[in-house]
C-alpha atoms as a PDB file:
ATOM      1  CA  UNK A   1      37.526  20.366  14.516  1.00  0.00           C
ATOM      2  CA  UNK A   2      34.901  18.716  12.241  1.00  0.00           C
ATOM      3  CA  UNK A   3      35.459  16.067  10.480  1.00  0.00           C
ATOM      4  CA  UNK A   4      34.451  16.057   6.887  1.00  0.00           C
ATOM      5  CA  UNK A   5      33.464  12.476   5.355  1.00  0.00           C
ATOM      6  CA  UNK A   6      33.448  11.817   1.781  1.00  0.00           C
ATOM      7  CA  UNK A   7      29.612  11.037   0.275  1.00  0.00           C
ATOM      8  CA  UNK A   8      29.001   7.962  -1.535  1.00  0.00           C
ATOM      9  CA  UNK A   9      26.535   8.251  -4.591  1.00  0.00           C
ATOM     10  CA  UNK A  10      24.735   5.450  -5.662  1.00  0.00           C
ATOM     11  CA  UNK A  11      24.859   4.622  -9.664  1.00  0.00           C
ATOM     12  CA  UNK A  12      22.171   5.630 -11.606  1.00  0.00           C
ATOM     13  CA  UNK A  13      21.724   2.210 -13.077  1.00  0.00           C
ATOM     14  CA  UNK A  14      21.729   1.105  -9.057  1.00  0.00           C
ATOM     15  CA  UNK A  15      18.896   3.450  -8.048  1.00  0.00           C
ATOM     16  CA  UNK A  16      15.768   1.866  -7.179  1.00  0.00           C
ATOM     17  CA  UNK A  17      13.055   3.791  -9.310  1.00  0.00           C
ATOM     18  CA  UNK A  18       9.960   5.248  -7.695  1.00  0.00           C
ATOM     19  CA  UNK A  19       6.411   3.159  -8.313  1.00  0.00           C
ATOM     20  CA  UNK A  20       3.423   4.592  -9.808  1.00  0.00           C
ATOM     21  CA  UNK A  21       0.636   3.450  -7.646  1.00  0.00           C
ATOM     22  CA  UNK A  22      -3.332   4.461  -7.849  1.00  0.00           C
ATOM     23  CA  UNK A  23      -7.290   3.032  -7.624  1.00  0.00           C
ATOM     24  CA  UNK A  24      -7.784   1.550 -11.314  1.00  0.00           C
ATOM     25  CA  UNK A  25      -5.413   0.587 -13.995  1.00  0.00           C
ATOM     26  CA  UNK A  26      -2.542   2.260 -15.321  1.00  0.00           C
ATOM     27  CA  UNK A  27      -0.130   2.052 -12.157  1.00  0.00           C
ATOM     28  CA  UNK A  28       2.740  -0.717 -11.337  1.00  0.00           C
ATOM     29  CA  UNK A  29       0.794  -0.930  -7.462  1.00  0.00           C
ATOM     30  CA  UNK A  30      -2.681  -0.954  -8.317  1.00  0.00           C
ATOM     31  CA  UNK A  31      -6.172  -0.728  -5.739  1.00  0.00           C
ATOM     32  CA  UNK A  32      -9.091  -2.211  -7.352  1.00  0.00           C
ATOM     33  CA  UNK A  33     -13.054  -3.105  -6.020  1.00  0.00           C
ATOM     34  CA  UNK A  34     -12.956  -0.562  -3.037  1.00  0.00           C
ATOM     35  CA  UNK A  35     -16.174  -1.263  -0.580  1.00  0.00           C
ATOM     36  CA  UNK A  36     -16.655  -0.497   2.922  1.00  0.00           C
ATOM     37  CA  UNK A  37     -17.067  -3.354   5.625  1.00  0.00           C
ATOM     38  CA  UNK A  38     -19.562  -3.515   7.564  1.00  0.00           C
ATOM     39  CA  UNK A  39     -19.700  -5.405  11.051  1.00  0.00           C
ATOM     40  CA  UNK A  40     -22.283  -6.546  13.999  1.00  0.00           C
ATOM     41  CA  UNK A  41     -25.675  -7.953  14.092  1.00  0.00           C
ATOM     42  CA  UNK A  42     -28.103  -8.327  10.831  1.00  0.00           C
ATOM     43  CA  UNK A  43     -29.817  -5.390  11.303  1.00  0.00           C
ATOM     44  CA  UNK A  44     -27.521  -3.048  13.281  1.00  0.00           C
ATOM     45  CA  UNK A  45     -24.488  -3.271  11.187  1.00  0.00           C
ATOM     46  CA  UNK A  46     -22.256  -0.258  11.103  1.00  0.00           C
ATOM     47  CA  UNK A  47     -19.020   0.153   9.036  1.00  0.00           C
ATOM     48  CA  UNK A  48     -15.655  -0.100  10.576  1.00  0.00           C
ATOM     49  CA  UNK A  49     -13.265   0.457   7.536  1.00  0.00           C
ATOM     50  CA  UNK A  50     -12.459  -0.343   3.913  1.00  0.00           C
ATOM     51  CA  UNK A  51     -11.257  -3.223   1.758  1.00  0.00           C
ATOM     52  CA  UNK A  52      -9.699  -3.323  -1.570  1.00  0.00           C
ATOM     53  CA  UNK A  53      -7.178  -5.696  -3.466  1.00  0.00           C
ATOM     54  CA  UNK A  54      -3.624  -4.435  -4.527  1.00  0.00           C
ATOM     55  CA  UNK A  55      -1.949  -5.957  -7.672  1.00  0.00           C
ATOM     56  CA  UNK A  56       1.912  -5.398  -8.185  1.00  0.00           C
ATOM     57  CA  UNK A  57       4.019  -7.510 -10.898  1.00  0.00           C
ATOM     58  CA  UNK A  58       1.065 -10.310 -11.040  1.00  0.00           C
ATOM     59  CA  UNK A  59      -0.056 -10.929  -7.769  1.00  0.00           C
ATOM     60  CA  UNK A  60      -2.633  -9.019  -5.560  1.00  0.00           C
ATOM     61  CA  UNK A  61      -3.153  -9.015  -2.164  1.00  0.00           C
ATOM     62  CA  UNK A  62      -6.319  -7.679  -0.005  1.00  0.00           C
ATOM     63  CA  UNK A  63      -5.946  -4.710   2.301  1.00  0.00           C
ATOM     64  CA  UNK A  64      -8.401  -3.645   5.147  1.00  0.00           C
ATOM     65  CA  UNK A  65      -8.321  -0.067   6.649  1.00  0.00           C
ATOM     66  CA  UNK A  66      -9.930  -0.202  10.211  1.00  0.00           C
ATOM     67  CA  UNK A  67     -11.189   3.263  10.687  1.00  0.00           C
ATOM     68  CA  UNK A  68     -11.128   4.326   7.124  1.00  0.00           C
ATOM     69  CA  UNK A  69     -14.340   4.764   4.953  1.00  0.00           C
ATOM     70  CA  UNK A  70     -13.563   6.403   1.704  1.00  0.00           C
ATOM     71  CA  UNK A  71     -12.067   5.866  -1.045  1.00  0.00           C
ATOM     72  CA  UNK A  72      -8.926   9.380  -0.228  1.00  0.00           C
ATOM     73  CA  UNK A  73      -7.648   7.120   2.093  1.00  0.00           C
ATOM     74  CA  UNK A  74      -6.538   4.759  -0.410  1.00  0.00           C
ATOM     75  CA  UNK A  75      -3.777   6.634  -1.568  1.00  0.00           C
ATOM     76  CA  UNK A  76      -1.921   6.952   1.729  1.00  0.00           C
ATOM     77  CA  UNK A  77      -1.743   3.100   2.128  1.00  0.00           C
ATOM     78  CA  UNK A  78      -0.549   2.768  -1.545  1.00  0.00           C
ATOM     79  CA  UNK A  79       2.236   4.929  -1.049  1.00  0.00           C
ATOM     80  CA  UNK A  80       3.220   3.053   1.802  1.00  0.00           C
ATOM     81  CA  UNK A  81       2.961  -0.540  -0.262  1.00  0.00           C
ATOM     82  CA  UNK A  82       5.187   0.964  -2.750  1.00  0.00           C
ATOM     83  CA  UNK A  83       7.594   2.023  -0.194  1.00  0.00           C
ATOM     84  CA  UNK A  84       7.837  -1.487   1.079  1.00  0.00           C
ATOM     85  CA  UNK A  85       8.065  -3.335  -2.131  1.00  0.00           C
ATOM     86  CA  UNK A  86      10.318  -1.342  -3.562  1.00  0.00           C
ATOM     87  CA  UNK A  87      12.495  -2.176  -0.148  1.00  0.00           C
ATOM     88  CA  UNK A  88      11.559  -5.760  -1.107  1.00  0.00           C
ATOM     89  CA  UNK A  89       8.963  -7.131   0.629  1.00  0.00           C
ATOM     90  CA  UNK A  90       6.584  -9.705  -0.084  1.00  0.00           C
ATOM     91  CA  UNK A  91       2.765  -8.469  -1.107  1.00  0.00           C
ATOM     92  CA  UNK A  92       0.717 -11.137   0.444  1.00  0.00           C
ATOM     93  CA  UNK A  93       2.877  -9.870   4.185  1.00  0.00           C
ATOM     94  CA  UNK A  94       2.570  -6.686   3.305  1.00  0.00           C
ATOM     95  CA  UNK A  95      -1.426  -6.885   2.976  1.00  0.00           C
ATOM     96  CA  UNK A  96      -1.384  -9.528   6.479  1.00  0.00           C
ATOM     97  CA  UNK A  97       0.270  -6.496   8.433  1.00  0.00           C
ATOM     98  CA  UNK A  98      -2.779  -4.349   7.917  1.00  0.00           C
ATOM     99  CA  UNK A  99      -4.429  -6.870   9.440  1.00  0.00           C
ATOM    100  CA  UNK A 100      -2.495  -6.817  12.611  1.00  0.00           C
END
């Protein structure tokens, strides 16, 4: 026989809200000056990803994206950002783990 467990809903007022989040202004997690990075010897540099800086609630933080070159791959990071500080982490470690 199955056992049949009662749900618990979370409060409205307890929710945690989703984040906007986009490349310019207008969004709660924000990507600003996208370039590509470049890396090896003057002369024979290639690119090897892209920086930006994220701002959410005052502070910013910059991200790198080894691998990535345009600008449609921003969005994928931002959503995960805004998944993480809506779960409470800290910007500034949230932009140091892309660096790991």
């Amino acid at each position: 026989m199955t056992e049949i467990h009662p749900t618990t809903s979370v409060p409205a007022s307890e929710e945690k809200k989703p984040l906007t989040y986009g490349i310019g202004p207008g969004f709660q997690v924000c990507a600003s000056y996208p370039s590509v990075v470049y890396e090896g010897p003057e002369g024979a540099k290639v690119p090897v990803g892209i920086t930006f800086r994220v701002s959410y609630n005052g502070s910013s933080a910059p991200i790198t994206l080894h691998g990535a070159f345009t600008e449609q791959d921003i969005p994928k990071a931002l959503s995960s950002i805004a998944e993480k500080l809506r779960a409470g982490d800290n910007l500034v470690k949230i932009g140091q783990s892309f660096d790991a």
